[in-house]
Protein backbone atom coordinates (compact mmCIF):
# COMPACT_ATOMS: atom_id res chain seq x y z
CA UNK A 1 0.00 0.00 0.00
CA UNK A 2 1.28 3.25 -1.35
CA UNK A 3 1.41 6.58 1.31
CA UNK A 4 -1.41 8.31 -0.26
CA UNK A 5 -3.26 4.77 0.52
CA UNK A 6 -2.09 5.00 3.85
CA UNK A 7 -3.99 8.52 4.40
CA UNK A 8 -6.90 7.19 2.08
CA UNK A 9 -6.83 4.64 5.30
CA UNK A 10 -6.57 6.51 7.83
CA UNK A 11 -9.15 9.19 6.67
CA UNK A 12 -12.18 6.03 6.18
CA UNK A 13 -10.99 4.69 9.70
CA UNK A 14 -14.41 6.99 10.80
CA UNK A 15 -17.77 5.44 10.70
CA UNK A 16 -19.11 8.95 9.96
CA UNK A 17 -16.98 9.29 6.28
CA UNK A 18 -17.21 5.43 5.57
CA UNK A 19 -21.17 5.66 5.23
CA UNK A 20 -21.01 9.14 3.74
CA UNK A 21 -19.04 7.96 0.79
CA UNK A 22 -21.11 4.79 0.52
CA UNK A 23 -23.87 6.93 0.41
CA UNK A 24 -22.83 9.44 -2.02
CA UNK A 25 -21.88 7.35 -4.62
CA UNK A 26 -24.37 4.62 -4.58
CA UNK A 27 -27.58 6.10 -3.17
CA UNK A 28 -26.75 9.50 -4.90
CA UNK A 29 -26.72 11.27 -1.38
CA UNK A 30 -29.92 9.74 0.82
CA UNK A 31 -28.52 8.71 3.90
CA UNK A 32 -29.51 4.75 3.26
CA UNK A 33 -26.76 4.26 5.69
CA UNK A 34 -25.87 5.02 8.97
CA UNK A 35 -22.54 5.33 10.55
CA UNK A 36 -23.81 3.58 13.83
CA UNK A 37 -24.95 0.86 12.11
CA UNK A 38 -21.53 0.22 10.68
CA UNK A 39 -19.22 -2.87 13.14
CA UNK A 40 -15.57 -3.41 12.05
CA UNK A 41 -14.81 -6.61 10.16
CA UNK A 42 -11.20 -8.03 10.01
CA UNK A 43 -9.73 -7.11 6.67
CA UNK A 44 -7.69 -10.56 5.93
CA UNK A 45 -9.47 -13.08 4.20
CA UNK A 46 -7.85 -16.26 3.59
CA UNK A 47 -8.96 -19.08 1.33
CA UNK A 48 -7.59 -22.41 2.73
CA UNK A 49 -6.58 -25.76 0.13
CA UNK A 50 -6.38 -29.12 1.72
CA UNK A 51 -6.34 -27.76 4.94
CA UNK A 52 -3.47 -25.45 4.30
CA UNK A 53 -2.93 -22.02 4.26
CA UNK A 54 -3.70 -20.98 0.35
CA UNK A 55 -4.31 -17.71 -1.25
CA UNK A 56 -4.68 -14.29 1.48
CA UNK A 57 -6.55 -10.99 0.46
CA UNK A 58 -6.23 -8.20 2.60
CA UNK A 59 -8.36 -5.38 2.02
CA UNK A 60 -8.37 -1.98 2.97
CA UNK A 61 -11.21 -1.08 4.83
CA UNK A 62 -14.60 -3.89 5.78
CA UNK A 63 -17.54 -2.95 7.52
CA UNK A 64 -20.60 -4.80 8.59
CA UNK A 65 -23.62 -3.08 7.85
CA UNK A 66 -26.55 -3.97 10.27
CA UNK A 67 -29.17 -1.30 9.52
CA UNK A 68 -31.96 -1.31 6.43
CA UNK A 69 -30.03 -4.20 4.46
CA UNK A 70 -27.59 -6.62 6.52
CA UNK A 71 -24.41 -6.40 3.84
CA UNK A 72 -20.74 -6.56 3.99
CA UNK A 73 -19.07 -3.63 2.46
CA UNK A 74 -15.65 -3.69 1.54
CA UNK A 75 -13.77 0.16 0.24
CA UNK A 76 -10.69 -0.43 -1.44
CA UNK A 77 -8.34 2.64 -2.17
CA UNK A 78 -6.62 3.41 -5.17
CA UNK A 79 -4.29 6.01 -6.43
CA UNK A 80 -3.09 4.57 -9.42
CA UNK A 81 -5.03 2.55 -12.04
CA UNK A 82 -4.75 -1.01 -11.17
CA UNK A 83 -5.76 -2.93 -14.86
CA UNK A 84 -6.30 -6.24 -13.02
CA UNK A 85 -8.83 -4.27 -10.37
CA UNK A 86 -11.86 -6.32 -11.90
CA UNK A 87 -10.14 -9.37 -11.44
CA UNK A 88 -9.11 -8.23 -7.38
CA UNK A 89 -12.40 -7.47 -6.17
CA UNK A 90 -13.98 -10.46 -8.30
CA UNK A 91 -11.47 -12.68 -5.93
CA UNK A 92 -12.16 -10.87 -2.86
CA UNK A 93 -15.46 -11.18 -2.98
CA UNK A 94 -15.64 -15.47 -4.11
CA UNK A 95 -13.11 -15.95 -1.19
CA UNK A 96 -15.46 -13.23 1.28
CA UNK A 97 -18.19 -15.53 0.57
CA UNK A 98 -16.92 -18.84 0.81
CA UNK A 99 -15.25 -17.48 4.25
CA UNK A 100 -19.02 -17.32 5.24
CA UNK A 101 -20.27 -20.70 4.12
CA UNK A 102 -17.58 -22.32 6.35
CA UNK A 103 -18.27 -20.04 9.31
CA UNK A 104 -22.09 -21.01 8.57
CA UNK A 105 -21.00 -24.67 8.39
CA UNK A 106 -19.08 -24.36 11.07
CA UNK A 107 -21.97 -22.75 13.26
CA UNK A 108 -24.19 -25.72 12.31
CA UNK A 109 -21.43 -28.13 13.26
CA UNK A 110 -21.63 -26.22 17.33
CA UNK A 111 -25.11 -26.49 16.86
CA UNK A 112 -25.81 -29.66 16.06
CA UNK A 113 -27.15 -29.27 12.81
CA UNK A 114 -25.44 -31.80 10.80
CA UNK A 115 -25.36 -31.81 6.66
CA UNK A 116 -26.96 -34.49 5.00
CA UNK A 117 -27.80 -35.85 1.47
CA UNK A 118 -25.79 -33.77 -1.04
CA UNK A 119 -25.57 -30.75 1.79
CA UNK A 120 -22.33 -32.98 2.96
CA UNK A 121 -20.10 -32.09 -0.27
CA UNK A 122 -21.83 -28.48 -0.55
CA UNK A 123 -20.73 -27.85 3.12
CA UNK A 124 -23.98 -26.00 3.37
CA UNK A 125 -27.45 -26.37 4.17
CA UNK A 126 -29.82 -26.22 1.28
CA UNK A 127 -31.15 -22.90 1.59
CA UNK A 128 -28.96 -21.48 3.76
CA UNK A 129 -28.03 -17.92 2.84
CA UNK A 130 -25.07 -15.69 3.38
CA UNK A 131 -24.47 -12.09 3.47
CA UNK A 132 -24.27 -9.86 0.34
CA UNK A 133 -20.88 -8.36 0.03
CA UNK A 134 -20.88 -4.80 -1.71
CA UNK A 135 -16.99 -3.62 -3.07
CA UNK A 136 -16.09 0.45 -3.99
CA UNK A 137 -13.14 0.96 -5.37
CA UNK A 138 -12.48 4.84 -4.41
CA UNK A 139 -9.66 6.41 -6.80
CA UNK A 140 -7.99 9.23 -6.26
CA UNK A 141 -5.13 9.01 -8.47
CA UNK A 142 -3.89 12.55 -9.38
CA UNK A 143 -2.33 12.01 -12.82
CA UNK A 144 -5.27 10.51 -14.83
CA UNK A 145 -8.35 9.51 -15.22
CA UNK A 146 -9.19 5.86 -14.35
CA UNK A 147 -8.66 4.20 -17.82
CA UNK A 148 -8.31 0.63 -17.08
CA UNK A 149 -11.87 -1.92 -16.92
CA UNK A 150 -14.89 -1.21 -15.19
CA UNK A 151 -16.56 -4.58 -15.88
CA UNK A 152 -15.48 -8.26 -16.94
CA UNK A 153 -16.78 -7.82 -20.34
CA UNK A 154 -13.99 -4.85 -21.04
CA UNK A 155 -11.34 -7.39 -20.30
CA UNK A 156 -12.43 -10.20 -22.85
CA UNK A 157 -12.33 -10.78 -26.01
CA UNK A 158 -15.50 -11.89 -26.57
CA UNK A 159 -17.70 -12.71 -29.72
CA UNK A 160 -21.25 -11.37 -29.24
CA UNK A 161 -22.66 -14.83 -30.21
CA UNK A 162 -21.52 -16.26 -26.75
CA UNK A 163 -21.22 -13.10 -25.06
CA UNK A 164 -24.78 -13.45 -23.37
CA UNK A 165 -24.16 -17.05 -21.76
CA UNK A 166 -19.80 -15.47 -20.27
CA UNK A 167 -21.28 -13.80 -16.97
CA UNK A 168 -20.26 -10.02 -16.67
CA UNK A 169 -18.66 -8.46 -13.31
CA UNK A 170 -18.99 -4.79 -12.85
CA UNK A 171 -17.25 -2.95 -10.64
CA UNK A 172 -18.30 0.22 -8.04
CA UNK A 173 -15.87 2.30 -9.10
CA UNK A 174 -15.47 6.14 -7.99
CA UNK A 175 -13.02 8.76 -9.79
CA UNK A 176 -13.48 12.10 -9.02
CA UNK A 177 -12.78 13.10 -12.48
CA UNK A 178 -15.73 11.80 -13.18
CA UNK A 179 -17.86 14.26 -11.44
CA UNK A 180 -18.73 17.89 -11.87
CA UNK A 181 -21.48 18.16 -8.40
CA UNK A 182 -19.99 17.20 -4.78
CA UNK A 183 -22.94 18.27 -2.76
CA UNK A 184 -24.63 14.39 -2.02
CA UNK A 185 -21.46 14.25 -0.18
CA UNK A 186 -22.25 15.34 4.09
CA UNK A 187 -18.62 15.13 5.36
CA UNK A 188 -15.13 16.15 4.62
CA UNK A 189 -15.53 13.67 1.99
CA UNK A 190 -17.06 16.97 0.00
CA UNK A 191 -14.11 18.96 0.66
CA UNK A 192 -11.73 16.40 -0.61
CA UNK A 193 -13.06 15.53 -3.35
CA UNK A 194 -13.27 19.37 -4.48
CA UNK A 195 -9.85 20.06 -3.17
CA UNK A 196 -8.67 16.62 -5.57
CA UNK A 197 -10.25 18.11 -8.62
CA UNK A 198 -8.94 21.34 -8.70
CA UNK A 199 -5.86 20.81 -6.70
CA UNK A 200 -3.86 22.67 -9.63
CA UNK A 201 -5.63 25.87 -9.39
CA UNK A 202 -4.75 27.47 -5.87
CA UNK A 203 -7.62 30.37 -6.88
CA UNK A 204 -10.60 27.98 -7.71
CA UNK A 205 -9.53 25.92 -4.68
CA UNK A 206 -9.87 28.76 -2.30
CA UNK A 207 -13.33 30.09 -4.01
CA UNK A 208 -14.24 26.52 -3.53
CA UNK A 209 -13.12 26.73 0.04
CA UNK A 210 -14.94 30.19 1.28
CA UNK A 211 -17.98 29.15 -0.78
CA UNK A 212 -18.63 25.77 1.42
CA UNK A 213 -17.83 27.86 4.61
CA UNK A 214 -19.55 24.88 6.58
CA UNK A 215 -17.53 22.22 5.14
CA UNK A 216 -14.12 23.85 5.36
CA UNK A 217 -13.31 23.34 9.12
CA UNK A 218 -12.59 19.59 9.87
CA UNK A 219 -11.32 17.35 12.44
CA UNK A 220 -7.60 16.99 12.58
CA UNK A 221 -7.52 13.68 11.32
CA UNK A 222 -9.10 14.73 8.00
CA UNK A 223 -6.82 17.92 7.66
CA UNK A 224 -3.89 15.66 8.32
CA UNK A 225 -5.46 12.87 5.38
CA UNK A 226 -6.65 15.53 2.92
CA UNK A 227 -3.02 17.19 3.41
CA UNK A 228 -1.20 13.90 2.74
CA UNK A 229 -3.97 12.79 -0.43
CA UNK A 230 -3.13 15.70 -1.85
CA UNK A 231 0.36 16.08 -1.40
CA UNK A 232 0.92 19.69 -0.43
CA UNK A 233 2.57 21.40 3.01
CA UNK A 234 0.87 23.82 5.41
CA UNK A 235 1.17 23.77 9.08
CA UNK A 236 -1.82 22.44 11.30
CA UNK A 237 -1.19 24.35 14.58
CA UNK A 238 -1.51 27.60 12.51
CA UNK A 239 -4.79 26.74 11.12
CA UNK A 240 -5.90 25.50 14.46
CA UNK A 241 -8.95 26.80 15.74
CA UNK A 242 -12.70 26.57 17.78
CA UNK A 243 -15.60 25.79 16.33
CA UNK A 244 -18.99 27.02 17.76
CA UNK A 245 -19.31 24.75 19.78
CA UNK A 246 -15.78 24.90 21.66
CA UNK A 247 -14.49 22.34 19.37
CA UNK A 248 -10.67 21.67 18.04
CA UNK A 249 -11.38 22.09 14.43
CA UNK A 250 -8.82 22.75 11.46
CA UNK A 251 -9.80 25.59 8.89
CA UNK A 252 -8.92 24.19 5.32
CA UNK A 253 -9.59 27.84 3.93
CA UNK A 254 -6.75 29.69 5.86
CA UNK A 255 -4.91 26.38 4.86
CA UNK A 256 -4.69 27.05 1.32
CA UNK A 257 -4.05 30.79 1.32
CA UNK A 258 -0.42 29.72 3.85
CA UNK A 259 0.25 27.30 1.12
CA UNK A 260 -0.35 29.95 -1.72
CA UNK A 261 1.66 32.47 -0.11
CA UNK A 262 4.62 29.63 0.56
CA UNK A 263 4.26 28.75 -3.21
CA UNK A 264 4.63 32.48 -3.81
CA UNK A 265 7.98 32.66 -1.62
CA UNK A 266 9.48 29.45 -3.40
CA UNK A 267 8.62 30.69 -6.56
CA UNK A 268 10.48 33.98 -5.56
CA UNK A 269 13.60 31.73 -4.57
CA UNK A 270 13.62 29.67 -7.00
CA UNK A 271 13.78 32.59 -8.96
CA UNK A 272 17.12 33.83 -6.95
CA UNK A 273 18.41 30.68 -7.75
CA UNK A 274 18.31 30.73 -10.51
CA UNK A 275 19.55 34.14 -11.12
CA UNK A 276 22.67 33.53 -9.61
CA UNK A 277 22.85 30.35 -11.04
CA UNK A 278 22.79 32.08 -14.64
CA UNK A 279 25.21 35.07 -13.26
CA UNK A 280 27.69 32.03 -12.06
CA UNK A 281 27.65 30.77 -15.36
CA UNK A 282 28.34 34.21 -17.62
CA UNK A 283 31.94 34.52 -14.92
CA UNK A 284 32.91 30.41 -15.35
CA UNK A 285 32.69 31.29 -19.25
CA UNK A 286 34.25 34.84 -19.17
CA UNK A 287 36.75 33.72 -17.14
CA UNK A 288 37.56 30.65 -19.26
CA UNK A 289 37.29 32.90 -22.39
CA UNK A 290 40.18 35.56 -20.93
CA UNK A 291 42.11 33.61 -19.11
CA UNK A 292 41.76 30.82 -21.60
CA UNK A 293 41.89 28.24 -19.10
CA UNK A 294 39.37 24.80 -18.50
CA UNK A 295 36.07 24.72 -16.57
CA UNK A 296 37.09 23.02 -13.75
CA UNK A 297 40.10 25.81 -13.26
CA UNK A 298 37.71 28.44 -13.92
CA UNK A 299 35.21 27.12 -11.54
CA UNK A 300 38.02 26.45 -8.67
CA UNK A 301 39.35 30.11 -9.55
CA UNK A 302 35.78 31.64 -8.89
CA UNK A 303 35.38 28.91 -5.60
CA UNK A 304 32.04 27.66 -6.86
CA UNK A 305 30.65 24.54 -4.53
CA UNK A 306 30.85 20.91 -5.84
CA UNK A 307 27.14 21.34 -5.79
CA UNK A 308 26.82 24.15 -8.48
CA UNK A 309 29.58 22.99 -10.39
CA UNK A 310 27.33 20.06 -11.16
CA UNK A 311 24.73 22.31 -12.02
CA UNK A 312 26.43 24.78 -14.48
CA UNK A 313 27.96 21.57 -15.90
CA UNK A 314 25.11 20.56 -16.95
CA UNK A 315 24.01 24.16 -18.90
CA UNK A 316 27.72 24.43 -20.62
C-alpha cells in the first residue's frame, strides 16, 4: 500500500466518512446508511486448500452493515489505475463468501445441525443464505483519469454470439474526475473531493473553500489525510482553531491561502536561484574565455561549490 493509501486509510478509519461515501456514490446522497450501524470486520481473508494455508486478500477497509439491508461492504483505495482491479475485487469477494459458508458450516457443526444428502459435499445447508458483500473501489489518483476496466466484459475478447451465456462483473468504481457536483457528499468527503479536482488551481480551490464555509473546518484527522492525499505542506497548529461549539477544528480555507503564499515565496527563490545560477555561469565562461583556461580551473578560480559545479555543468 502506497502513502497516499495510507492517508486514504486513515481518513475512512471513521464510521461517519465510511457511510457518507457509501452513500454518495451509490444512493446518490440519501442517507440509506448510517454510521452507527456500521461494526468493524477483520480485513484478511484467507482461502484455505487441503487444509493449508492458500491464497490471502487483505483489504483496505470492511464494515458490517446492520441497519436497512444486513451487507458486507468492503472500500478499497486506489491512487493509481490497477488494470487487473476487476479481477481483485472479483477474488475478494468469491473468497469473502466462501469465508461465510464455512463459518455457517461451522456454526451448524456447534449447533448440532449436521449436513446431509448432497448438503455434505456443498458444506452448506440447502437454503442457507449468506451475506451480500458490496466492493467500492475509491480512486484518487492525481495524474489521470481511471482508464483501465470497469466490468469483466472490457477485459475479454469476446464474440457477441456467446457473449450473453460469459457472466459479466462490474465494478463500483469512484473517480473524481468523473464528477462535476460534490454536494450528495455530508462530510469532509465533499471537501476532498473538491480540493482533488482542482488541486492545480490554488484560486478555484480557495473560491471553492470560502464558498462551502460549513464544510471547510474539519477534524484533525481529515486535515492531516486531505493534506497527505493531496500532497501539499501547510502547518496544522496555525490553522488550528474553535468551532462554535468549543471544538478543536482545522480551517482548510486559511490552509490554502499559507500554502499559496509559501508557493509564492518558493517561486520567488527559485527565482534567486536561478539568477545567480545564470550570473555564475556568464563569470565560469568569461573567465575561461580571458584567461583561456578549462572549466574546472575556472570554476576552482571563482570557488564555486561541488554542488553548483554540477549544475552549471550541466548548462555548458
Amino acid at each position: 500500500m502506497g502513502q497516499q493509501d495510507l492517508y486514504q486509510s486513515d481518513f475512512y478509519e471513521d464510521k461517519g466518512r465510511f457511510a457518507d461515501v457509501f452513500n454518495g456514490v451509490l444512493f446518490n446522497g440519501r442517507e440509506v446508511m448510517k454510521p452507527e450501524e456500521l461494526e468493524a470486520e477483520d480485513s484478511v481473508k484467507v482461502r484455505l486448500r487441503d487444509g493449508e494455508t492458500g491464497k490471502k486478500i487483505i483489504c483496505d477497509k470492511i464494515r458490517k452493515w446492520k441497519g436497512k439491508y444486513v451487507s458486507l461492504l468492503v472500500l478499497e483505495n486506489q491512487s493509481y489505475v490497477d488494470y487487473r482491479m476487476v479481477l481483485r475485487v472479483m477474488e475478494s469477494e468469491v473468497i469473502g463468501y466462501d469465508t461465510q459458508r464455512k463459518e455457517a458450516n461451522r456454526k451448524n457443526l456447534e449447533e448440532g445441525i449436521k449436513l446431509v444428502g448432497d448438503e455434505y459435499p456443498s458444506g452448506i445447508k440447502k437454503g442457507q443464505k449468506l451475506v451480500p458483500i458490496i466492493t467500492l473501489v475509491l480512486y484518487m489518483g492525481k495524474d489521470k483519469l481511471w482508464d483501465g476496466a470497469r466490468s469483466l466484459y472490457e477485459m475479454l475478447e469476446v464474440d457477441e454470439e456467446i457473449k450473453p451465456f460469459v457472466n459479466d462483473f462490474k465494478l463500483n468504481l469512484f473517480d473524481y474526475h468523473d464528477w462535476q457536483d460534490f454536494s450528495r457528499f455530508k462530510t469532509a468527503n465533499r471537501l476532498l473531493f473538491e480540493a482533488l479536482s482542482c488541486r492545480n488551481d490554488v484560486k478555484n480551490m480557495k473560491r471553492i473553500l470560502q464558498k462551502n464555509i460549513e464544510n471547510r473546518k474539519v477534524d484533525r484527522e481529515s486535515a492531516k489525510a486531505i493534506r497527505g492525499i493531496l500532497g501539499v505542506k501547510f502547518n496544522l497548529d496555525a490553522i488550528k482553531t474553535k468551532d462554535e461549539e468549543g471544538r478543536e477544528v482545522y480551517d482548510l480555507c486559511k490552509a490554502f491561502d499559507d500554502y499559496k503564499e509559501e508557493g509564492r515565496r518558493e517561486g520567488k527563490r527559485e527565482g534567486r536561484r536561478e539568477g545567480e545560477q545564470e550570473m555564475a555561469l556568464k563569470l565560469v565562461k568569461k573567465l575561461m574565455e580571458n584567461q583561456e583556461v578549462s572549466f574546472d580551473v575556472a570554476v576552482k578560480m571563482l570557488g564555486i561549490s561541488k554542488s553548483r559545479k554540477k549544475q552549471l555543468s550541466a548548462l555548458m
